[in-house]
PDB file of N, CA and C in Angstrom:
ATOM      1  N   UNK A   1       0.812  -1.197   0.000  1.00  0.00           N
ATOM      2  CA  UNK A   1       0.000   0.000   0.000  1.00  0.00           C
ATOM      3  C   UNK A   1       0.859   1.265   0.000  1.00  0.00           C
ATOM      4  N   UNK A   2       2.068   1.388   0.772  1.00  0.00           N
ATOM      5  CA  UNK A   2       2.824   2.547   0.639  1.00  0.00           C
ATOM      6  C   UNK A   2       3.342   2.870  -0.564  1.00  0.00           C
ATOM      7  N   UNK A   3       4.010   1.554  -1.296  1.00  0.00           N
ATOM      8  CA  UNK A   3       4.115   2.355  -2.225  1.00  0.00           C
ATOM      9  C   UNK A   3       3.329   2.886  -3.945  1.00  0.00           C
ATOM     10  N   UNK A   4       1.958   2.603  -3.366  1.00  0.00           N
ATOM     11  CA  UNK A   4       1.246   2.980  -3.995  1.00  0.00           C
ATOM     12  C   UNK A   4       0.886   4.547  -3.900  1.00  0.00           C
ATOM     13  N   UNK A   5       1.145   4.801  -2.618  1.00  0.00           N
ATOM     14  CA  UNK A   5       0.726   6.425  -1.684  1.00  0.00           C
ATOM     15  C   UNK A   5       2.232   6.882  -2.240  1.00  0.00           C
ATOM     16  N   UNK A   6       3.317   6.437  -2.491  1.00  0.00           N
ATOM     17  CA  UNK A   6       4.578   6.722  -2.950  1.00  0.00           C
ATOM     18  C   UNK A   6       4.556   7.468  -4.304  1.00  0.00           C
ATOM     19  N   UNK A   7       3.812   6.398  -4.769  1.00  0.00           N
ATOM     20  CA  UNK A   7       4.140   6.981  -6.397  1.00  0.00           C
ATOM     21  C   UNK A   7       2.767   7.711  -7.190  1.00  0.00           C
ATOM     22  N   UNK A   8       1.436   7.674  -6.542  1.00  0.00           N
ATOM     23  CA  UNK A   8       0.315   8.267  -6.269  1.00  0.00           C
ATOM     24  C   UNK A   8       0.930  10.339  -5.911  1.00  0.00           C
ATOM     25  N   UNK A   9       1.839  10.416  -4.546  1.00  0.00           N
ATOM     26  CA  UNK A   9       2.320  11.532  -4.495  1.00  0.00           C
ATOM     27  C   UNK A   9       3.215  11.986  -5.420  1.00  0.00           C
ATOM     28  N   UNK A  10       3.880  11.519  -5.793  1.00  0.00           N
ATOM     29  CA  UNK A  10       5.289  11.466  -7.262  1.00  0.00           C
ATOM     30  C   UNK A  10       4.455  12.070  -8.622  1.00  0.00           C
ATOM     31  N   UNK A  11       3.663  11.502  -8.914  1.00  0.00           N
ATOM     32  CA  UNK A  11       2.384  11.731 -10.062  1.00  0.00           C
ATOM     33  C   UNK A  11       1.726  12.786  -9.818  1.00  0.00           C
ATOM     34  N   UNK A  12       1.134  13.124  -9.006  1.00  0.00           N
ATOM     35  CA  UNK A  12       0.883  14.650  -8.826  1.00  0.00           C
ATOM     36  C   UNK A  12       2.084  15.642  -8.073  1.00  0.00           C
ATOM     37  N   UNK A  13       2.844  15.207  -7.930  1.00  0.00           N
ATOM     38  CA  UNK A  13       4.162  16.268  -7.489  1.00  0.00           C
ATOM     39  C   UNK A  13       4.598  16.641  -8.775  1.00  0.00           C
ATOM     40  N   UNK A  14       4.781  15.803  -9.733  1.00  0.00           N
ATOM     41  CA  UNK A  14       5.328  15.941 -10.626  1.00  0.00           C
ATOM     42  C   UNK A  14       4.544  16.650 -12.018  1.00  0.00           C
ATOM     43  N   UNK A  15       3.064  16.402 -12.141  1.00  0.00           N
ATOM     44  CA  UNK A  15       2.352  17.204 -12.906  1.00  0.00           C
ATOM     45  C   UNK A  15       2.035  18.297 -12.717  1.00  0.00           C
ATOM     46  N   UNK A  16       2.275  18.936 -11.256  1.00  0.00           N
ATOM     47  CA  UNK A  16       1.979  20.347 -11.423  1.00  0.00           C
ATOM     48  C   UNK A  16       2.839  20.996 -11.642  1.00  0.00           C
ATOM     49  N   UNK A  17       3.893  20.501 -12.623  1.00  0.00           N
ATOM     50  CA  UNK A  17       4.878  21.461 -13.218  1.00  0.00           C
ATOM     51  C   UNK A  17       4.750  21.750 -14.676  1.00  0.00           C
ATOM     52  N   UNK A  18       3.796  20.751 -15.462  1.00  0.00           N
ATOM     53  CA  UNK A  18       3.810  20.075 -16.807  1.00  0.00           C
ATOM     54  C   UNK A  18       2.945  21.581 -17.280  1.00  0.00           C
ATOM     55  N   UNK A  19       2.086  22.339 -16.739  1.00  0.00           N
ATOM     56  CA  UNK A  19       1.557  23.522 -16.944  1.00  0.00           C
ATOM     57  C   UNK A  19       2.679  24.148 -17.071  1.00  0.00           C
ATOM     58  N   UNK A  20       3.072  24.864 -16.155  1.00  0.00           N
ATOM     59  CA  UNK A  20       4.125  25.715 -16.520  1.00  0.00           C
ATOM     60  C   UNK A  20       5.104  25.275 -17.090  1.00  0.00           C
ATOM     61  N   UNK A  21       5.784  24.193 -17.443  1.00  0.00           N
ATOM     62  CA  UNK A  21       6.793  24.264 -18.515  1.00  0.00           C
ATOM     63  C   UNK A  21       5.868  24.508 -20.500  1.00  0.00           C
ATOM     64  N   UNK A  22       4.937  24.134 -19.961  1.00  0.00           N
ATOM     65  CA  UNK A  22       3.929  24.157 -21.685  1.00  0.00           C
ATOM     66  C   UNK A  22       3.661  25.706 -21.491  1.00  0.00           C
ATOM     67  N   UNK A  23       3.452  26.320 -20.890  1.00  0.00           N
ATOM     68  CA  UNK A  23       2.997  27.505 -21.034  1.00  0.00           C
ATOM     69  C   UNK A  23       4.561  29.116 -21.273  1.00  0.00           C
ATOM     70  N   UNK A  24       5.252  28.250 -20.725  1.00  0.00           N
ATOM     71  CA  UNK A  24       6.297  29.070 -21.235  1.00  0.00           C
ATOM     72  C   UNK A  24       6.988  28.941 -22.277  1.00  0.00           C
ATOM     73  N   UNK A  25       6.984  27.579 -22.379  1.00  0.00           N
ATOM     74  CA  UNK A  25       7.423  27.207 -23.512  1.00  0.00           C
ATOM     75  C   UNK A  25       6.576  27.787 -25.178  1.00  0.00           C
ATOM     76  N   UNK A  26       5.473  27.618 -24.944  1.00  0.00           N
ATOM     77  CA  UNK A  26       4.403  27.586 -25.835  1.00  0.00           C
ATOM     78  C   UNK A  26       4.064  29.131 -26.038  1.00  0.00           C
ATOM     79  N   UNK A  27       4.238  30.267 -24.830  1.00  0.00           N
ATOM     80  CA  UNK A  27       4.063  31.685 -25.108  1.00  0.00           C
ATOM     81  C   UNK A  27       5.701  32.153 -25.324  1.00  0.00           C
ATOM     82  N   UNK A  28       6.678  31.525 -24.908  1.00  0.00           N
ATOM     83  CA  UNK A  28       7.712  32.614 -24.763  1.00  0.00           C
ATOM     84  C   UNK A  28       7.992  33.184 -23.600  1.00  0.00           C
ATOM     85  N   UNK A  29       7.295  33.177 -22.737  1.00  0.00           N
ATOM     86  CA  UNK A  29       7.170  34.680 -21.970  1.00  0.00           C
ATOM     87  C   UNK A  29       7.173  34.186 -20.400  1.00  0.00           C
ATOM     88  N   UNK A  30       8.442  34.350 -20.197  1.00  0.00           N
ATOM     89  CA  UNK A  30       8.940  33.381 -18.588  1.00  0.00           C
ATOM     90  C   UNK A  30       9.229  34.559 -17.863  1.00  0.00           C
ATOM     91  N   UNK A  31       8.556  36.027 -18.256  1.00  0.00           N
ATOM     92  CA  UNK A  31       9.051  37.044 -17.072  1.00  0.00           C
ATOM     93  C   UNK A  31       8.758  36.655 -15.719  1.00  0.00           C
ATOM     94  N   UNK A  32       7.696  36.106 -15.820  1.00  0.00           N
ATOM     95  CA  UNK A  32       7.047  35.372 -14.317  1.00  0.00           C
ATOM     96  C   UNK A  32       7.178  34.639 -13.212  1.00  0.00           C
ATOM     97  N   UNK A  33       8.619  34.052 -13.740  1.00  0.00           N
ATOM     98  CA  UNK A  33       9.117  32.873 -13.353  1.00  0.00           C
ATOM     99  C   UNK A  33      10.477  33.753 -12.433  1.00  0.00           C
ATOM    100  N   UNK A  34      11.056  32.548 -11.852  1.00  0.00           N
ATOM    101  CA  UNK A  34      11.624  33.541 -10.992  1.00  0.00           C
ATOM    102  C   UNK A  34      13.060  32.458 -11.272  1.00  0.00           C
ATOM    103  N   UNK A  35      14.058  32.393 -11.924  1.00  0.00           N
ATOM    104  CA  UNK A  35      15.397  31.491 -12.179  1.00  0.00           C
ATOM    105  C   UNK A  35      16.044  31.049 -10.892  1.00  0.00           C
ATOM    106  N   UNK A  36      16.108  31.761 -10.231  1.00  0.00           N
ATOM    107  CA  UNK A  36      16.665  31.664  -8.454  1.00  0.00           C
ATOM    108  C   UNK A  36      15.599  30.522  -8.121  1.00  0.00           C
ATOM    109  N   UNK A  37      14.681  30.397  -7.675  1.00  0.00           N
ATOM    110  CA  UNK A  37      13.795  29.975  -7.747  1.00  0.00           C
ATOM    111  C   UNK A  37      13.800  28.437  -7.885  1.00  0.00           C
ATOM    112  N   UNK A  38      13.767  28.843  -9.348  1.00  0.00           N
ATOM    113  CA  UNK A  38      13.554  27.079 -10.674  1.00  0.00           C
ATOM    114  C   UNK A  38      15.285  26.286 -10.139  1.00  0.00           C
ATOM    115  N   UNK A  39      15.614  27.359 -10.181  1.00  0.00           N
ATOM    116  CA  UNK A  39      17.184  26.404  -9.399  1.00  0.00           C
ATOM    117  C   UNK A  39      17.857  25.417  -8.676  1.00  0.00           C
ATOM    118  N   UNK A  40      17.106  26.289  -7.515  1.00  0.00           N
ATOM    119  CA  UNK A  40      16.748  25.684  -6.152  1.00  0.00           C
ATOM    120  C   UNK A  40      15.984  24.322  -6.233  1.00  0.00           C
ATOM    121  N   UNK A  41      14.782  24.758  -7.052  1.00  0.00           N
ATOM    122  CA  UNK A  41      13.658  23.598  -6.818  1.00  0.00           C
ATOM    123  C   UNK A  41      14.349  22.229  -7.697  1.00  0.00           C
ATOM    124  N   UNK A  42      15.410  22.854  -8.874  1.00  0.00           N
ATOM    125  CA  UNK A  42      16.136  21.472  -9.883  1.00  0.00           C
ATOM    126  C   UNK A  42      17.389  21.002  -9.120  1.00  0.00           C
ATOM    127  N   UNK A  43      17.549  22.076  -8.269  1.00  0.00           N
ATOM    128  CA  UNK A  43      18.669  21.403  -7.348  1.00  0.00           C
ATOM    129  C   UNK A  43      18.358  19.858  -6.115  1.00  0.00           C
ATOM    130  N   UNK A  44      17.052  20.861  -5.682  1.00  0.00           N
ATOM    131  CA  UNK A  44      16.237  19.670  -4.395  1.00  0.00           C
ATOM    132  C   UNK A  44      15.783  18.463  -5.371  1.00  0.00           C
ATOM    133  N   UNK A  45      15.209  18.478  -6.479  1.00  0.00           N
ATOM    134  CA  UNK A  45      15.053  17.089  -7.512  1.00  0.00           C
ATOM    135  C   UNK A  45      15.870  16.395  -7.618  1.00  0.00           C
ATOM    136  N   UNK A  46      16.930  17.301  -8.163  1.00  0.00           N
ATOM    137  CA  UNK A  46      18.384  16.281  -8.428  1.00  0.00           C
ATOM    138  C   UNK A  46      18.457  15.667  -7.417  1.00  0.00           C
ATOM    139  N   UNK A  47      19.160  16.461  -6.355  1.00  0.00           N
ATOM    140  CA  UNK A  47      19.305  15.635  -4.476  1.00  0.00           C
ATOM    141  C   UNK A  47      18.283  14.602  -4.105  1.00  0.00           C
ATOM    142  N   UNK A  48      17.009  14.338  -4.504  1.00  0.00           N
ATOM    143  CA  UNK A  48      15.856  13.397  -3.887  1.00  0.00           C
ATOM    144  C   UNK A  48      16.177  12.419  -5.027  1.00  0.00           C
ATOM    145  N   UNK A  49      16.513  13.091  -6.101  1.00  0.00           N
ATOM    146  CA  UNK A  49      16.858  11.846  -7.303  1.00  0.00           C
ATOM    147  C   UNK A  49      17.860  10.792  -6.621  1.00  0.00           C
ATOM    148  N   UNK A  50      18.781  11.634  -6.292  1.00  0.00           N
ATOM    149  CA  UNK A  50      20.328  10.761  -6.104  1.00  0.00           C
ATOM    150  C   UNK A  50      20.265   9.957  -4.966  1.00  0.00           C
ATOM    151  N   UNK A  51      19.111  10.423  -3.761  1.00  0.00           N
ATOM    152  CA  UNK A  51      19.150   9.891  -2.815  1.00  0.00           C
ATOM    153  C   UNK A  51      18.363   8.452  -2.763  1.00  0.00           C
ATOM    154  N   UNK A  52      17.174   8.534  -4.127  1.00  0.00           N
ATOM    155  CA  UNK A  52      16.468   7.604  -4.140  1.00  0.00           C
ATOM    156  C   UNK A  52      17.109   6.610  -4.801  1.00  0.00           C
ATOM    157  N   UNK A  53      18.103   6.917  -5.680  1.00  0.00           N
ATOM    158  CA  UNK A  53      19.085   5.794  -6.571  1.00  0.00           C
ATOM    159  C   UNK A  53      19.607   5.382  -5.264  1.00  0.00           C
ATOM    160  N   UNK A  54      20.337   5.739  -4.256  1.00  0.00           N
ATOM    161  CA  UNK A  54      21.122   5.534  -3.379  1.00  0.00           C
ATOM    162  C   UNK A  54      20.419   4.527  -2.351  1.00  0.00           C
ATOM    163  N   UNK A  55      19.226   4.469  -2.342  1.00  0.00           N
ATOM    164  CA  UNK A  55      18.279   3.653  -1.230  1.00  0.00           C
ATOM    165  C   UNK A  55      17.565   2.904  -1.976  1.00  0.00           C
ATOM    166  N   UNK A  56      17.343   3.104  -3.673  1.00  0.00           N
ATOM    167  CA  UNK A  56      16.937   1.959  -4.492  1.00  0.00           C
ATOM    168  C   UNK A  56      15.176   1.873  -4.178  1.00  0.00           C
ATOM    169  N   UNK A  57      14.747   3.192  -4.200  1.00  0.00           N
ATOM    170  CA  UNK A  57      13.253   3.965  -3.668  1.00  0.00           C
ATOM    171  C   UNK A  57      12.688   3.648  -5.071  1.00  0.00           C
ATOM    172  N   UNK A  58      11.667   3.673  -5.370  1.00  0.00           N
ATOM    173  CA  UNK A  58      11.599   3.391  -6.790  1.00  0.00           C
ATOM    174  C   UNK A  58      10.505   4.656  -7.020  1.00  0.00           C
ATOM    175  N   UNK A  59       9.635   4.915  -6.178  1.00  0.00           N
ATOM    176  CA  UNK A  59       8.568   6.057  -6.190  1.00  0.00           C
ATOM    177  C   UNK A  59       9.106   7.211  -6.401  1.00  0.00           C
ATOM    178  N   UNK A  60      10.464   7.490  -5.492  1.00  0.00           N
ATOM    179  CA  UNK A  60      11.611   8.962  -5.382  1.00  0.00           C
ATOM    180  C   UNK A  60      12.234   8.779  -6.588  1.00  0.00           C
ATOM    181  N   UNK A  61      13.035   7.808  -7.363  1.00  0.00           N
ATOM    182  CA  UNK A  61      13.099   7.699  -8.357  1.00  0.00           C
ATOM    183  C   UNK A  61      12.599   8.257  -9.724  1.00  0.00           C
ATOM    184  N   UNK A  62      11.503   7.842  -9.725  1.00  0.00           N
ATOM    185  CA  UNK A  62      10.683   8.151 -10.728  1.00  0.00           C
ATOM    186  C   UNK A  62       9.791   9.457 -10.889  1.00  0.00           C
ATOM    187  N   UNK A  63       9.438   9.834  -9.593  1.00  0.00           N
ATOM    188  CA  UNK A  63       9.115  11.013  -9.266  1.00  0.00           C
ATOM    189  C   UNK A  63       9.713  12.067  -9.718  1.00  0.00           C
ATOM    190  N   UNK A  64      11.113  11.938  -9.098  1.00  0.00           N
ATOM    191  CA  UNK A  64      12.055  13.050  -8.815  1.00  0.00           C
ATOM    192  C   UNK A  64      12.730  12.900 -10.521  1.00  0.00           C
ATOM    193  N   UNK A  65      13.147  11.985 -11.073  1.00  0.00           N
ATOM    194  CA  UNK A  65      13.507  11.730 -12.462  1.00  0.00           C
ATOM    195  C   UNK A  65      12.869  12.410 -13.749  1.00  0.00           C
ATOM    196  N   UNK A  66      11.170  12.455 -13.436  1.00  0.00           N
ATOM    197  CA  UNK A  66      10.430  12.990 -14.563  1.00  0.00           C
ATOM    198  C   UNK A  66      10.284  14.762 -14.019  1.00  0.00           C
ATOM    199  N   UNK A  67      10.288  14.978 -12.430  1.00  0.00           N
ATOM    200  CA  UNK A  67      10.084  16.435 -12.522  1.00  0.00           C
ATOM    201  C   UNK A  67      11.777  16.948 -12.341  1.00  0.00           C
ATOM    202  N   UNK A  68      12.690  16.814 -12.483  1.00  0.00           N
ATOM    203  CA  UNK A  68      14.310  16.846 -13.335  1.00  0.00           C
ATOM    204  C   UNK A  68      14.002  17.265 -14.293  1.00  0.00           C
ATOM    205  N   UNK A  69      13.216  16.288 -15.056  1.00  0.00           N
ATOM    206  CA  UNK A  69      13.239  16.973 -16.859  1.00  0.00           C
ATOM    207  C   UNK A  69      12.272  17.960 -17.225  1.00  0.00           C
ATOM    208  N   UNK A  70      11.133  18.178 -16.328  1.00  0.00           N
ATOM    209  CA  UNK A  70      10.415  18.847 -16.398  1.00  0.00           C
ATOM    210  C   UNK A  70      10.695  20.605 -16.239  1.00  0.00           C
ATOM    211  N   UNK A  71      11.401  20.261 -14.595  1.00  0.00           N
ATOM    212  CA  UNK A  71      11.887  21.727 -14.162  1.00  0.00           C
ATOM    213  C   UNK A  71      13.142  22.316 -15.358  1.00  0.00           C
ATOM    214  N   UNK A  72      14.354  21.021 -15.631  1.00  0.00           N
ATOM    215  CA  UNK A  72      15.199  21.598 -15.868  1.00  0.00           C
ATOM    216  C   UNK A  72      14.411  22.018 -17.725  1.00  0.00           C
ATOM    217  N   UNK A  73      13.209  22.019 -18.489  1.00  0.00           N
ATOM    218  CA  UNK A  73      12.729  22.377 -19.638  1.00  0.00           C
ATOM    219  C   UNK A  73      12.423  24.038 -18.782  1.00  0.00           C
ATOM    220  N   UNK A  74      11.944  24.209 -17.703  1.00  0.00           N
ATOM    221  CA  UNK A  74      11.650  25.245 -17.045  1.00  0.00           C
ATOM    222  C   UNK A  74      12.466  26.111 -17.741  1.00  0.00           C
ATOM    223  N   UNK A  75      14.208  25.835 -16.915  1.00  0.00           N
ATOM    224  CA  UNK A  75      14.810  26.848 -16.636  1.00  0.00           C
ATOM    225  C   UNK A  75      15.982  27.183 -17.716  1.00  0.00           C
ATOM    226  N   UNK A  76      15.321  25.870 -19.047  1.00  0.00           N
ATOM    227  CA  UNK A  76      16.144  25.968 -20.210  1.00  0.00           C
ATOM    228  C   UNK A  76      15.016  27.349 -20.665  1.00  0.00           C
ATOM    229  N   UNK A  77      14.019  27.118 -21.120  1.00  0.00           N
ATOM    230  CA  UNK A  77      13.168  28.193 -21.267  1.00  0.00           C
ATOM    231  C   UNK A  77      13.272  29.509 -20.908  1.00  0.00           C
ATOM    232  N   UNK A  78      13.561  29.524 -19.651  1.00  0.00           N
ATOM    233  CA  UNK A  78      13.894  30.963 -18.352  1.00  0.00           C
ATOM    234  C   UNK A  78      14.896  31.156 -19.530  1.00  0.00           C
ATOM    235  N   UNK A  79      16.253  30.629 -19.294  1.00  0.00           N
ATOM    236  CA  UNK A  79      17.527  31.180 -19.915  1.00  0.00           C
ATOM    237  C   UNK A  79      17.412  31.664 -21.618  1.00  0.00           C
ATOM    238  N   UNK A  80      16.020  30.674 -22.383  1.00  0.00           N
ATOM    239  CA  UNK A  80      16.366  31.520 -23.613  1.00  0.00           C
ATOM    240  C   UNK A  80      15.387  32.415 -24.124  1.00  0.00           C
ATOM    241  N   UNK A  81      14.645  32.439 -23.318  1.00  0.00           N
ATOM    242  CA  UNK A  81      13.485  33.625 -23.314  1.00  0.00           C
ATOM    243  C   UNK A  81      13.556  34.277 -22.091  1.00  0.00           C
ATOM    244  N   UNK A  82      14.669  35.102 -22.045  1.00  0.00           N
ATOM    245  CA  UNK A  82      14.740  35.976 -20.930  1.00  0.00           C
ATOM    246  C   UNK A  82      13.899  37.585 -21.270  1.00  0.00           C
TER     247      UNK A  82
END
């Protein structure tokens, strides 16, 4: 059962980013966004990533793996639509 509540939280942790990377992506227009910010938050992904490879988590894994690519489309965006 946990790790159903594991990867249940991972799935919506991870989709409420899928808006804002489509929407910046798709307008251009990332004044809104804050780079300091998107940083931080691709920094704490990476770290929950590495930690879940490290403990062999499979929910943190996967979680943290798809919102990585998600954030870091973020802050590729931020940097070329400044």
């Amino acid at each position: 059962m946990e790790i159903y509540i594991g990867y249940f939280a991972g799935v919506l942790g991870t989709i409420c980013w899928v808006p804002q990377a489509w929407k910046a992506w798709a307008t251009r227009d990332t004044s809104g966004l804050s780079l300091i910010a998107n940083l931080l938050f691709l920094l704490t992904v990476t770290l929950w990533l590495l930690y879940g490879l490290l403990v062999t988590d499979w929910p943190l894994i996967f979680a943290n793996g798809c919102a990585l690519l998600i954030v870091l489309s973020i802050v590729a965006a931020k940097l070329k639509y400044k």
